[in-house]
PDB file of N, CA and C in Angstrom:
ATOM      1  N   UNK A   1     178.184 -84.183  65.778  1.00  0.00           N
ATOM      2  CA  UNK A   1     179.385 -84.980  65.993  1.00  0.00           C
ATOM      3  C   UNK A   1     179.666 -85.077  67.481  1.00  0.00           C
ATOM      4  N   UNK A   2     179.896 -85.978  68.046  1.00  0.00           N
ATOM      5  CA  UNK A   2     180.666 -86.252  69.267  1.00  0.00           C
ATOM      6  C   UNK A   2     181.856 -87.033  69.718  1.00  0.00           C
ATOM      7  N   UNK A   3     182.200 -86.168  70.639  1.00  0.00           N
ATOM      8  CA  UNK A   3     183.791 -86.597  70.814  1.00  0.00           C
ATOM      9  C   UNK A   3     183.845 -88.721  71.635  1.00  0.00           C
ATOM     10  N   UNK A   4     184.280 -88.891  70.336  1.00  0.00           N
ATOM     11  CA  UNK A   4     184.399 -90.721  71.204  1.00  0.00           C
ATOM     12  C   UNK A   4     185.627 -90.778  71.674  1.00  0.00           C
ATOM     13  N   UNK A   5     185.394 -92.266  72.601  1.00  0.00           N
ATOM     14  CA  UNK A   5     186.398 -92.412  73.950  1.00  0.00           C
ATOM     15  C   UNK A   5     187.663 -93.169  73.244  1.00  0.00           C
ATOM     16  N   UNK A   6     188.729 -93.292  74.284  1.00  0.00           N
ATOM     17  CA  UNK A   6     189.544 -94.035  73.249  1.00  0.00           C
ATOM     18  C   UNK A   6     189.026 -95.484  73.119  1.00  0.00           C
ATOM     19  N   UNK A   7     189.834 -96.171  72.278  1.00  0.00           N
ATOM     20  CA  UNK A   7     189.428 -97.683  72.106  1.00  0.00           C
ATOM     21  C   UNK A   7     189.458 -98.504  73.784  1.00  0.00           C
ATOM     22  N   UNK A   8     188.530 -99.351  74.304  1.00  0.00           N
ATOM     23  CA  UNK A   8     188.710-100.161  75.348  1.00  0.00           C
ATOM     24  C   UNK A   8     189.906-100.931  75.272  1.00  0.00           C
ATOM     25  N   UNK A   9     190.915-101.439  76.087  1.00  0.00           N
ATOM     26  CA  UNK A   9     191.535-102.385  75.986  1.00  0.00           C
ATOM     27  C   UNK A   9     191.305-103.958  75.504  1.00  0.00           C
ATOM     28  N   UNK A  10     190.263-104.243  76.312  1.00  0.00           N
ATOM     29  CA  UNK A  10     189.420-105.269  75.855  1.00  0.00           C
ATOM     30  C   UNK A  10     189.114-105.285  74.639  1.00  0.00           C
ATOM     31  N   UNK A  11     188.562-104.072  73.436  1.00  0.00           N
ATOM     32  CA  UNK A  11     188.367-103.742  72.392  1.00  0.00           C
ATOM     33  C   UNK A  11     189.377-104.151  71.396  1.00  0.00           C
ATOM     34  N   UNK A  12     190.723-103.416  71.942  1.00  0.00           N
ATOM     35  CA  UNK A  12     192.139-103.617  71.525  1.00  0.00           C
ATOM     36  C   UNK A  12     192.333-104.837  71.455  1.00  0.00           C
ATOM     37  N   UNK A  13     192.734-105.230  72.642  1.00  0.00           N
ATOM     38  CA  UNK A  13     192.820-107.057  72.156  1.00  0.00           C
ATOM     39  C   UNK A  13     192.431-107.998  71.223  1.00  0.00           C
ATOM     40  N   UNK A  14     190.346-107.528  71.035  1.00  0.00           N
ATOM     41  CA  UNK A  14     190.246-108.183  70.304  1.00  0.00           C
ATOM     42  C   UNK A  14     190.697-108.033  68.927  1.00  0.00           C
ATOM     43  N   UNK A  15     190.853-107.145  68.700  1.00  0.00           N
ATOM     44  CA  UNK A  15     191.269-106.454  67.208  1.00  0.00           C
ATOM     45  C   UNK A  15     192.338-107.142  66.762  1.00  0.00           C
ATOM     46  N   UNK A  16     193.407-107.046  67.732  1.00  0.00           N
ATOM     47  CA  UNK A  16     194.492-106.978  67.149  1.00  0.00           C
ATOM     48  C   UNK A  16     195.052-108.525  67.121  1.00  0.00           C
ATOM     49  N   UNK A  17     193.823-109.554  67.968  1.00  0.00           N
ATOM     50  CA  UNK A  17     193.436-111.295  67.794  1.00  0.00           C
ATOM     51  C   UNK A  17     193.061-111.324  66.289  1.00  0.00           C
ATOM     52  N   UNK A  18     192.349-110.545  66.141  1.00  0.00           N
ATOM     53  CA  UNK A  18     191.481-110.851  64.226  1.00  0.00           C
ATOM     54  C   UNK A  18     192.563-110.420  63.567  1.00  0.00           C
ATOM     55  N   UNK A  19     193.454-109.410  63.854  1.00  0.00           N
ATOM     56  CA  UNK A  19     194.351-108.929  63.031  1.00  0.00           C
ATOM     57  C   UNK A  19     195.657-110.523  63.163  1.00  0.00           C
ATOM     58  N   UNK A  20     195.720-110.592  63.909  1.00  0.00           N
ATOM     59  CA  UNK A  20     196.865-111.739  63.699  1.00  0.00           C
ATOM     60  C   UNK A  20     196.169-113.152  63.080  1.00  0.00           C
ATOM     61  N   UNK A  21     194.898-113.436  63.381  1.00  0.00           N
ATOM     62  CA  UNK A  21     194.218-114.591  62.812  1.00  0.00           C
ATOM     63  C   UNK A  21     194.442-114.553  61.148  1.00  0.00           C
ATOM     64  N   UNK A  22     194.238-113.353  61.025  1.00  0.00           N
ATOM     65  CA  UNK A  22     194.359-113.129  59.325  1.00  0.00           C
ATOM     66  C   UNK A  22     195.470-112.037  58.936  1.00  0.00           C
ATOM     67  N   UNK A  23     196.547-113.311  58.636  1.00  0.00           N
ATOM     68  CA  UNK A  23     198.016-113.212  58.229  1.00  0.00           C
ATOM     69  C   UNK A  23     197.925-112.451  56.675  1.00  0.00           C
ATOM     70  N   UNK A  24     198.675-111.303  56.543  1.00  0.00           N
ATOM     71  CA  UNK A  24     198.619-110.815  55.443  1.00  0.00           C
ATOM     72  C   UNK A  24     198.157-109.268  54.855  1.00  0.00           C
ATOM     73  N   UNK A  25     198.930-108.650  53.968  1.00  0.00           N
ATOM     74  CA  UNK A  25     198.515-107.084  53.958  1.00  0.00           C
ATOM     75  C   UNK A  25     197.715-106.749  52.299  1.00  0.00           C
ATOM     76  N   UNK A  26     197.669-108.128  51.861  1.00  0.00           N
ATOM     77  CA  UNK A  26     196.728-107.399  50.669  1.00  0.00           C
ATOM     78  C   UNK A  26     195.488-107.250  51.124  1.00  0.00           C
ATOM     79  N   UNK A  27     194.454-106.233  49.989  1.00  0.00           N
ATOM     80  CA  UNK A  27     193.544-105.961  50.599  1.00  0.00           C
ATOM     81  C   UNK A  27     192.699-106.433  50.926  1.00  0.00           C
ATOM     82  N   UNK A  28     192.478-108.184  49.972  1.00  0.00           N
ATOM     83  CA  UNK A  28     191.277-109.146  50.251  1.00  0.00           C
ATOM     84  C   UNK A  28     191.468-109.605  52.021  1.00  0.00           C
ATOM     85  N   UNK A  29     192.557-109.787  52.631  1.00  0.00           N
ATOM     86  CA  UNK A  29     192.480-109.746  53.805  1.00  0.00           C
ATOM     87  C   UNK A  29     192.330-108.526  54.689  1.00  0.00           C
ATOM     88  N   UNK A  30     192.551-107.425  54.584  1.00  0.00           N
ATOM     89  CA  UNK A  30     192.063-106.242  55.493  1.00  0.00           C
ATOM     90  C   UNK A  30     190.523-106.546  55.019  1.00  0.00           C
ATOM     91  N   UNK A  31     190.035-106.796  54.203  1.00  0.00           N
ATOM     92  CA  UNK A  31     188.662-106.575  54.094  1.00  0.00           C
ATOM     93  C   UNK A  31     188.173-107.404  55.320  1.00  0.00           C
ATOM     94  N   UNK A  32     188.954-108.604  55.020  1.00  0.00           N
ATOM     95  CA  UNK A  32     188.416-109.965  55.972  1.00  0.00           C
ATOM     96  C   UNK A  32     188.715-109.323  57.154  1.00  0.00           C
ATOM     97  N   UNK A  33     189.520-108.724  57.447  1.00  0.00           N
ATOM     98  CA  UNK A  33     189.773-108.474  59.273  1.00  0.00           C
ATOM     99  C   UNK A  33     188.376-107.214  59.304  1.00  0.00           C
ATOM    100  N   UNK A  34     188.363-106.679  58.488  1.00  0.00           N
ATOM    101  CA  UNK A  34     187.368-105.714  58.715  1.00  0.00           C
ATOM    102  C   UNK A  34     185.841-106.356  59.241  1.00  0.00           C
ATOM    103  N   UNK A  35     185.894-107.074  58.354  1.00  0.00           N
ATOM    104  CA  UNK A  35     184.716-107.801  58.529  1.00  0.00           C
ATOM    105  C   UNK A  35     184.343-109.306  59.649  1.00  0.00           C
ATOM    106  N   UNK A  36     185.718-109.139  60.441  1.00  0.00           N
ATOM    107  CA  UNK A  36     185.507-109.829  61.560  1.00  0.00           C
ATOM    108  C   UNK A  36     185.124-109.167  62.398  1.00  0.00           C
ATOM    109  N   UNK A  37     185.685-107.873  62.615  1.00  0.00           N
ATOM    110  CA  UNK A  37     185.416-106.794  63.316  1.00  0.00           C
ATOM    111  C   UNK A  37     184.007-106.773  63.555  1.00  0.00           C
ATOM    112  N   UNK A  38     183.580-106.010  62.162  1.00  0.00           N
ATOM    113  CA  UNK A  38     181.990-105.597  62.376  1.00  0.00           C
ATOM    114  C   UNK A  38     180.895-106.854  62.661  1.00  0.00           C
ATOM    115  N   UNK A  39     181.226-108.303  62.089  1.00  0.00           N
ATOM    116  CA  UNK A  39     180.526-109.549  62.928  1.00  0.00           C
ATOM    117  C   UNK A  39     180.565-109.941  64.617  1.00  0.00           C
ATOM    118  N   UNK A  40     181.509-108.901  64.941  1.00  0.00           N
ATOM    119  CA  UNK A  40     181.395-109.139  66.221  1.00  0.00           C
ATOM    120  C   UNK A  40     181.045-107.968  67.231  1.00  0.00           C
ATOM    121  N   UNK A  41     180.077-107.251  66.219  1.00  0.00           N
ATOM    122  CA  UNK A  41     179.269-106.581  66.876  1.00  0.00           C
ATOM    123  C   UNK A  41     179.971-105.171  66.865  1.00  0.00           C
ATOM    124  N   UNK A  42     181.002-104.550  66.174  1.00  0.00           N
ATOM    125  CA  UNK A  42     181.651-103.217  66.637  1.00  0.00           C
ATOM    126  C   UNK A  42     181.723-102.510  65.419  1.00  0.00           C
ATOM    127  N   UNK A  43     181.568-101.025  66.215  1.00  0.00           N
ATOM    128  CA  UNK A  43     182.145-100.142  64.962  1.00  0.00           C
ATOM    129  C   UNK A  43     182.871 -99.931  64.986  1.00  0.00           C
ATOM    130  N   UNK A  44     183.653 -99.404  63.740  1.00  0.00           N
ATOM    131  CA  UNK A  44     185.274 -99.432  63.563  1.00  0.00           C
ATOM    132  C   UNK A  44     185.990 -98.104  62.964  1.00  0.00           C
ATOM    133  N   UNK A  45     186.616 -97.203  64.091  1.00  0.00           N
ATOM    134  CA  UNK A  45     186.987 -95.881  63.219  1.00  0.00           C
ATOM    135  C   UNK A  45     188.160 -96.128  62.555  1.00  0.00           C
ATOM    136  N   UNK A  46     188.393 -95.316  62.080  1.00  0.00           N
ATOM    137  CA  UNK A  46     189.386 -95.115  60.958  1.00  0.00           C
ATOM    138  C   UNK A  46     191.208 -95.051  61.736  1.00  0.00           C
ATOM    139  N   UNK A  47     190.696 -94.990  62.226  1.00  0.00           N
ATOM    140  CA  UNK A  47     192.016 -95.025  63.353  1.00  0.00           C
ATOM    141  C   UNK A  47     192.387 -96.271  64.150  1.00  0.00           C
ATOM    142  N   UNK A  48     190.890 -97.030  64.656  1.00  0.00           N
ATOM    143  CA  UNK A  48     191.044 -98.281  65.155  1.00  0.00           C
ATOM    144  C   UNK A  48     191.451 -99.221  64.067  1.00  0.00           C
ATOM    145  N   UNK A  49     190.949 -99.312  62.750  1.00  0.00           N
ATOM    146  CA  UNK A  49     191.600 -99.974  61.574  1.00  0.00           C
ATOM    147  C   UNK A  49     192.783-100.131  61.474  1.00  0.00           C
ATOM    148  N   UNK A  50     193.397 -98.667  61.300  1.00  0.00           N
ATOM    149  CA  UNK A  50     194.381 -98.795  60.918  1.00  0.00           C
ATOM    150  C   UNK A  50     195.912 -99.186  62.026  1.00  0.00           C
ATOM    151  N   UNK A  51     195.459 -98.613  63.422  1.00  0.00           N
ATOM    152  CA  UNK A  51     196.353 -98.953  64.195  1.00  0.00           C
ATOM    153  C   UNK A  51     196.164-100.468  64.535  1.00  0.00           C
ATOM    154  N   UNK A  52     194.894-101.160  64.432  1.00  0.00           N
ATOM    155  CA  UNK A  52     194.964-102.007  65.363  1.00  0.00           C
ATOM    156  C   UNK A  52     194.359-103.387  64.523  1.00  0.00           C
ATOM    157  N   UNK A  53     193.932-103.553  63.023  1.00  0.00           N
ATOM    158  CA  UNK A  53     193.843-104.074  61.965  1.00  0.00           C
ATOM    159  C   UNK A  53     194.584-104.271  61.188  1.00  0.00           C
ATOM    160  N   UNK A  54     195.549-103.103  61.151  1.00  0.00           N
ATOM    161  CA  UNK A  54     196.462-103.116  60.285  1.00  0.00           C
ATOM    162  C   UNK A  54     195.927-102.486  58.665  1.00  0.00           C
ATOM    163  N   UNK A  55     195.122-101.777  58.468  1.00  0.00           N
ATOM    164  CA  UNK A  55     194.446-101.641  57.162  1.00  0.00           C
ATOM    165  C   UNK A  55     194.896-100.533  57.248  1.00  0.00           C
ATOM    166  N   UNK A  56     195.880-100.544  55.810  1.00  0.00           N
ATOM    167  CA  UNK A  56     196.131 -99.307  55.485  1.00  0.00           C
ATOM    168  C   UNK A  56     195.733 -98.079  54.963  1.00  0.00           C
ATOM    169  N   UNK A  57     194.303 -98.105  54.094  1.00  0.00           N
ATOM    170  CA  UNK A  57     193.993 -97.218  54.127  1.00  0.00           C
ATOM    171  C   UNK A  57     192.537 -97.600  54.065  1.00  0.00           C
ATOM    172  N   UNK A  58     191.748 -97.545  55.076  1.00  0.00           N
ATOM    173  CA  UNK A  58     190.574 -97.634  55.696  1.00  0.00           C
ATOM    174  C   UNK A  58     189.373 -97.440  54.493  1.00  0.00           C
ATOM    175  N   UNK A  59     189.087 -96.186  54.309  1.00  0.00           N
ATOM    176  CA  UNK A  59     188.187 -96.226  53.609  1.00  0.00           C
ATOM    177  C   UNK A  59     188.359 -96.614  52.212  1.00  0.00           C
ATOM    178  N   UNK A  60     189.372 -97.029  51.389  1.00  0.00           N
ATOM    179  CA  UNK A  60     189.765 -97.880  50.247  1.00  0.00           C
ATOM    180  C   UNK A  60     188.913 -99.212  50.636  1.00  0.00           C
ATOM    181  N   UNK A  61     188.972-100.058  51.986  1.00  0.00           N
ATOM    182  CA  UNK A  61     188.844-100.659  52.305  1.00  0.00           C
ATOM    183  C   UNK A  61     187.310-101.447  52.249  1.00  0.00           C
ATOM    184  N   UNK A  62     186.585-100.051  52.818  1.00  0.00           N
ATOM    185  CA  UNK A  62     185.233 -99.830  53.089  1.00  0.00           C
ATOM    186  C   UNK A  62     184.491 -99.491  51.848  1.00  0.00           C
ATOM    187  N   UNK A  63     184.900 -98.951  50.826  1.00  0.00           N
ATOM    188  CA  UNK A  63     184.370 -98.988  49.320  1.00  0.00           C
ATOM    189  C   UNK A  63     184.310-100.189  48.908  1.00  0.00           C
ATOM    190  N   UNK A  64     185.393-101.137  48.863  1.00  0.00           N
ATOM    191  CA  UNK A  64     185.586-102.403  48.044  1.00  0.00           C
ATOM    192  C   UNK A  64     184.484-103.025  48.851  1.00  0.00           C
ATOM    193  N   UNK A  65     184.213-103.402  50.252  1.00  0.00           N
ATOM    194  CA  UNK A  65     183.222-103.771  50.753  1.00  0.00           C
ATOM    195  C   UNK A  65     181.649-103.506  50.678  1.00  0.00           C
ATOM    196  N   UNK A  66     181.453-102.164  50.311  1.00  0.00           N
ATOM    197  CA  UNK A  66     180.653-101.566  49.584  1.00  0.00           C
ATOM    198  C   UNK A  66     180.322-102.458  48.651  1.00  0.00           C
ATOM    199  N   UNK A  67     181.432-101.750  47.604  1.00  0.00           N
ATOM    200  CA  UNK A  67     180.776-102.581  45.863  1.00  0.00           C
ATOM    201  C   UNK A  67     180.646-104.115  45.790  1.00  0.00           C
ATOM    202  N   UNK A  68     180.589-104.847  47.079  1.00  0.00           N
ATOM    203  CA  UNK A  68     181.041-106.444  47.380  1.00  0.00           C
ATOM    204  C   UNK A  68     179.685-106.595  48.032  1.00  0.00           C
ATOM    205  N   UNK A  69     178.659-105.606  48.346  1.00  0.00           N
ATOM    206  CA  UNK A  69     177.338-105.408  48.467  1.00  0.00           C
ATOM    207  C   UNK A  69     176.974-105.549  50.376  1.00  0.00           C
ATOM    208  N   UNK A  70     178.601-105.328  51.022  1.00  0.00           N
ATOM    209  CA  UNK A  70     178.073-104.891  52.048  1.00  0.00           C
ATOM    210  C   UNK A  70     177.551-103.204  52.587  1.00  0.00           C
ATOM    211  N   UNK A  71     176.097-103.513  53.702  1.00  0.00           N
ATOM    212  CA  UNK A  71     175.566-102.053  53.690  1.00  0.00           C
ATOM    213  C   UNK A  71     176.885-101.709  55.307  1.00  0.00           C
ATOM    214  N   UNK A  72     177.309-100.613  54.459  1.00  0.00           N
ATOM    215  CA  UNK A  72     178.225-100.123  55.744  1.00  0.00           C
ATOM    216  C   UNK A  72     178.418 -98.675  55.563  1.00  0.00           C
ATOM    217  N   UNK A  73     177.733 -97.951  57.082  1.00  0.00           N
ATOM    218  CA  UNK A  73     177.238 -96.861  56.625  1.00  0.00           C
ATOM    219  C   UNK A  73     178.580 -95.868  57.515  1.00  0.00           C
ATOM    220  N   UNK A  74     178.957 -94.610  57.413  1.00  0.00           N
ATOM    221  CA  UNK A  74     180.363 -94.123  57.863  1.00  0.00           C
ATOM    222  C   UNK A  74     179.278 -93.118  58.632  1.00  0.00           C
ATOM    223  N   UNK A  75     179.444 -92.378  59.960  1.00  0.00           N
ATOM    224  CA  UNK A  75     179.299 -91.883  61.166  1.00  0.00           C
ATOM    225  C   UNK A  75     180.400 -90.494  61.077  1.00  0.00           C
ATOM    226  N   UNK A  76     180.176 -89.296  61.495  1.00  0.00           N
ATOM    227  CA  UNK A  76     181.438 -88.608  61.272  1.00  0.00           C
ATOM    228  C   UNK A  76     181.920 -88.440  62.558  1.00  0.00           C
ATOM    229  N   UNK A  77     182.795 -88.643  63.797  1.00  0.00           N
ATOM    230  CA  UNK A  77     183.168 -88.390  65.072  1.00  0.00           C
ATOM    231  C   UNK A  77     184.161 -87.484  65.469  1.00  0.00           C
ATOM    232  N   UNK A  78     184.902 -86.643  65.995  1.00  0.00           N
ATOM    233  CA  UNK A  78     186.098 -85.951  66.732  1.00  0.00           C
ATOM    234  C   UNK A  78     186.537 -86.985  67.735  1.00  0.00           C
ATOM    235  N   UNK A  79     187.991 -87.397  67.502  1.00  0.00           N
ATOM    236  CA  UNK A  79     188.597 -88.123  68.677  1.00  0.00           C
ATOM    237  C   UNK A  79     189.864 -87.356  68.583  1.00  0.00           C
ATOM    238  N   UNK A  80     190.183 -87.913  70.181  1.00  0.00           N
ATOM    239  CA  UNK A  80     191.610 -86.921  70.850  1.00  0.00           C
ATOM    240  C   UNK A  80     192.692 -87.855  70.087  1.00  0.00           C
ATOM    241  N   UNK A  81     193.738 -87.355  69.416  1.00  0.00           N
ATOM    242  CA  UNK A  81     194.868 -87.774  69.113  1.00  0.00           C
ATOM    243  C   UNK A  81     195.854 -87.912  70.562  1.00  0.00           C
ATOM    244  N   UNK A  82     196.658 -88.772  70.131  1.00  0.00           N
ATOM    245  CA  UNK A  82     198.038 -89.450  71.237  1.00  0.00           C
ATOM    246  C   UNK A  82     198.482 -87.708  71.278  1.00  0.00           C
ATOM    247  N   UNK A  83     198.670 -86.781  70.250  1.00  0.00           N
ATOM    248  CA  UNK A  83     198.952 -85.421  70.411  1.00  0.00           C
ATOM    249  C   UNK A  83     198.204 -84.244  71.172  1.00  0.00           C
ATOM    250  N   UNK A  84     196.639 -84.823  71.084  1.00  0.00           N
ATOM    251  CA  UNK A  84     196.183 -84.115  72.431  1.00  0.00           C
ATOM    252  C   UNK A  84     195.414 -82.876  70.909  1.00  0.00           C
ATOM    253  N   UNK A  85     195.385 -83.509  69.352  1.00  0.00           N
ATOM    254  CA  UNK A  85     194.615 -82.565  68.741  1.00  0.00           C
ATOM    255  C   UNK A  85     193.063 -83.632  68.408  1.00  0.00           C
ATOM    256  N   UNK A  86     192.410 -82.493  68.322  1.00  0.00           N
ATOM    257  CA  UNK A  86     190.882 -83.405  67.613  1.00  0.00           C
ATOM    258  C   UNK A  86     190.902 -83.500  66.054  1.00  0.00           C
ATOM    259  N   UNK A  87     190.622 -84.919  65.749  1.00  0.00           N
ATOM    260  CA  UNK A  87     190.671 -84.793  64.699  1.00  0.00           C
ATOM    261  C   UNK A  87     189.177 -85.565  63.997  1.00  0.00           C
ATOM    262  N   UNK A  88     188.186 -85.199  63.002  1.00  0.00           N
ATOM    263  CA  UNK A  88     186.825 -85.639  62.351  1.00  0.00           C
ATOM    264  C   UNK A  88     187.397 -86.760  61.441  1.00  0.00           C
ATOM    265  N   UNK A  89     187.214 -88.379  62.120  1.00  0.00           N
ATOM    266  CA  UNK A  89     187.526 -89.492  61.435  1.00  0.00           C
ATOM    267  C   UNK A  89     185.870 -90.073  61.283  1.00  0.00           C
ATOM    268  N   UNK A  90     186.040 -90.726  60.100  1.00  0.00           N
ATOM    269  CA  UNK A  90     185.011 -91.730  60.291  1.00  0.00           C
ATOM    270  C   UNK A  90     184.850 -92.840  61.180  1.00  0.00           C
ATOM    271  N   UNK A  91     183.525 -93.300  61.479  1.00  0.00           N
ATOM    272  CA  UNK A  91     183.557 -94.372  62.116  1.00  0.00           C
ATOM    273  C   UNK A  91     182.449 -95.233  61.601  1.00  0.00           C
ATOM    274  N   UNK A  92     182.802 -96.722  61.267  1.00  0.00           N
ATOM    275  CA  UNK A  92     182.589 -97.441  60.323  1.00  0.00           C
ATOM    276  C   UNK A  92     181.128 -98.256  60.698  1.00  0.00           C
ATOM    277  N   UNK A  93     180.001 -98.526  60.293  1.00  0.00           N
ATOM    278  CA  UNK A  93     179.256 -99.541  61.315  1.00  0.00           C
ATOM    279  C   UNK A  93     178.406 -99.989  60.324  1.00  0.00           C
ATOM    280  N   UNK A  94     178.584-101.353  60.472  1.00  0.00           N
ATOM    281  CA  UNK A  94     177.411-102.580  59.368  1.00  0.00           C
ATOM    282  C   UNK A  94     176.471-102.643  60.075  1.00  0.00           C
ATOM    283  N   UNK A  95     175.304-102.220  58.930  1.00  0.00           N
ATOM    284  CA  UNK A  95     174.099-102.128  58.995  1.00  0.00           C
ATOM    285  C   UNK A  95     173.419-103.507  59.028  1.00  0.00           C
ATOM    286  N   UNK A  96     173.398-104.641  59.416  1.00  0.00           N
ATOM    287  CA  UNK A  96     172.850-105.623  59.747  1.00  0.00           C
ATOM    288  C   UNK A  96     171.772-106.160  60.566  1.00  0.00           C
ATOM    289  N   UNK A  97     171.732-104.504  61.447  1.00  0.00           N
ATOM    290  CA  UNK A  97     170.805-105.150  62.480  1.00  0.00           C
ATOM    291  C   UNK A  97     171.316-105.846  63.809  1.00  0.00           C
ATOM    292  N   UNK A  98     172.328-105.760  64.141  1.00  0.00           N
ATOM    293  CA  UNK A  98     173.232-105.926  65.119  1.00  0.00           C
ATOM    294  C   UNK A  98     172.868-104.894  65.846  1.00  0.00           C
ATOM    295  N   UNK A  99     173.524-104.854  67.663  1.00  0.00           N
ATOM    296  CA  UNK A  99     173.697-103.947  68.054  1.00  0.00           C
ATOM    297  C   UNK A  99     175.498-103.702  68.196  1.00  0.00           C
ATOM    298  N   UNK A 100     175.520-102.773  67.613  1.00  0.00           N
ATOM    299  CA  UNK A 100     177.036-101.665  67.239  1.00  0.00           C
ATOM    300  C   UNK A 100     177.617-101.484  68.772  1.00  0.00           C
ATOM    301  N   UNK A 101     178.776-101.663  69.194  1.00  0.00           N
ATOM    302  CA  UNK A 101     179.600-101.139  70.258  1.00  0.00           C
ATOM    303  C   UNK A 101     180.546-100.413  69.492  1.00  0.00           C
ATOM    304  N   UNK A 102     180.771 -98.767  69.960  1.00  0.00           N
ATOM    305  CA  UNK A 102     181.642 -98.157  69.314  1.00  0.00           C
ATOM    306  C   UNK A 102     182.677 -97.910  69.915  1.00  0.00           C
ATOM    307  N   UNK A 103     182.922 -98.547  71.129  1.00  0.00           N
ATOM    308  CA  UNK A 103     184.005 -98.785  71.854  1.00  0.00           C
ATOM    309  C   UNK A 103     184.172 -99.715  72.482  1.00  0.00           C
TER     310      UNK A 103
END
Protein backbone atom coordinates (compact mmCIF):
# COMPACT_ATOMS: atom_id res chain seq x y z
CA UNK A 1 0.00 0.00 0.00
CA UNK A 2 1.12 3.53 -0.51
CA UNK A 3 0.36 6.66 0.87
CA UNK A 4 -1.42 8.85 -2.22
CA UNK A 5 -1.25 12.61 -2.65
CA UNK A 6 -4.17 14.68 -2.20
CA UNK A 7 -6.46 15.19 -5.23
CA UNK A 8 -4.76 17.91 -7.85
CA UNK A 9 -6.79 20.93 -8.14
CA UNK A 10 -6.92 20.61 -11.71
CA UNK A 11 -8.19 16.99 -10.85
CA UNK A 12 -10.85 18.68 -8.60
CA UNK A 13 -12.21 20.82 -11.10
CA UNK A 14 -12.59 18.37 -13.37
CA UNK A 15 -14.67 16.22 -11.21
CA UNK A 16 -16.71 18.37 -9.84
CA UNK A 17 -17.47 19.77 -14.04
CA UNK A 18 -18.77 15.93 -14.58
CA UNK A 19 -20.42 16.16 -11.32
CA UNK A 20 -22.50 19.23 -12.28
CA UNK A 21 -22.87 18.04 -16.07
CA UNK A 22 -24.85 15.18 -14.61
CA UNK A 23 -27.70 16.71 -12.58
CA UNK A 24 -29.04 14.26 -10.11
CA UNK A 25 -28.49 11.78 -7.00
CA UNK A 26 -30.00 8.51 -8.09
CA UNK A 27 -27.69 5.96 -8.67
CA UNK A 28 -28.02 5.51 -12.56
CA UNK A 29 -26.37 8.93 -12.57
CA UNK A 30 -23.46 8.53 -9.99
CA UNK A 31 -22.73 5.59 -12.09
CA UNK A 32 -22.66 8.00 -15.13
CA UNK A 33 -20.40 10.56 -13.31
CA UNK A 34 -18.32 7.66 -12.34
CA UNK A 35 -17.86 6.67 -15.54
CA UNK A 36 -16.96 10.01 -16.93
CA UNK A 37 -14.38 10.03 -14.56
CA UNK A 38 -12.66 6.82 -15.43
CA UNK A 39 -13.11 7.77 -19.55
CA UNK A 40 -11.04 10.43 -18.89
CA UNK A 41 -8.32 8.62 -18.00
CA UNK A 42 -8.41 8.66 -13.87
CA UNK A 43 -8.60 6.66 -10.96
CA UNK A 44 -11.05 7.36 -8.55
CA UNK A 45 -10.76 6.86 -4.64
CA UNK A 46 -13.39 6.49 -2.55
CA UNK A 47 -13.09 9.74 -1.13
CA UNK A 48 -12.61 11.60 -4.46
CA UNK A 49 -16.21 10.11 -5.37
CA UNK A 50 -17.72 10.93 -2.81
CA UNK A 51 -16.52 14.47 -2.01
CA UNK A 52 -16.18 15.56 -5.37
CA UNK A 53 -18.88 13.30 -7.53
CA UNK A 54 -21.14 13.40 -5.19
CA UNK A 55 -21.66 9.44 -4.93
CA UNK A 56 -22.82 8.45 -1.97
CA UNK A 57 -21.74 5.41 -1.37
CA UNK A 58 -18.90 4.53 -3.70
CA UNK A 59 -18.49 1.09 -3.76
CA UNK A 60 -22.48 0.36 -4.07
CA UNK A 61 -21.65 2.25 -7.00
CA UNK A 62 -18.74 0.25 -8.37
CA UNK A 63 -20.63 -3.20 -7.96
CA UNK A 64 -23.65 -2.06 -10.04
CA UNK A 65 -20.96 -1.14 -12.63
CA UNK A 66 -19.46 -4.36 -12.18
CA UNK A 67 -22.63 -6.47 -12.76
CA UNK A 68 -23.30 -3.82 -15.89
CA UNK A 69 -20.04 -5.74 -17.15
CA UNK A 70 -17.64 -3.01 -16.50
CA UNK A 71 -13.89 -4.48 -15.64
CA UNK A 72 -13.07 -2.14 -12.66
CA UNK A 73 -10.53 -3.36 -10.55
CA UNK A 74 -10.22 -1.60 -6.61
CA UNK A 75 -6.32 -0.81 -5.52
CA UNK A 76 -6.05 -0.64 -1.61
CA UNK A 77 -4.18 2.98 -0.66
CA UNK A 78 -3.59 5.02 2.91
CA UNK A 79 -4.47 8.73 2.40
CA UNK A 80 -4.07 11.64 4.97
CA UNK A 81 -7.48 12.78 6.17
CA UNK A 82 -8.40 16.83 6.44
CA UNK A 83 -7.82 15.32 10.33
CA UNK A 84 -4.29 14.51 9.76
CA UNK A 85 -5.43 10.41 10.36
CA UNK A 86 -4.53 7.64 7.64
CA UNK A 87 -7.10 6.01 6.52
CA UNK A 88 -7.02 2.33 3.80
CA UNK A 89 -9.67 3.57 1.04
CA UNK A 90 -10.04 2.06 -2.15
CA UNK A 91 -9.03 3.41 -5.25
CA UNK A 92 -11.07 2.72 -8.24
CA UNK A 93 -9.38 2.13 -11.89
CA UNK A 94 -11.04 0.78 -15.33
CA UNK A 95 -9.29 -1.69 -16.79
CA UNK A 96 -9.51 -0.64 -20.42
CA UNK A 97 -6.21 -0.19 -21.31
CA UNK A 98 -5.98 3.42 -20.74
CA UNK A 99 -3.29 5.00 -18.99
CA UNK A 100 -4.77 5.65 -15.19
CA UNK A 101 -3.80 9.12 -13.48
CA UNK A 102 -4.36 8.62 -9.82
CA UNK A 103 -4.10 12.07 -9.15
Amino acid sequence: MKKEKATSPEKKAALEAIRDQFKGNDSATQRRRLMAAFKRGWAISTFEAMRYLDVYFPPARIKELRDLGEKIKTLWVNVLTESGELHNIGLYVLESGVNHECN
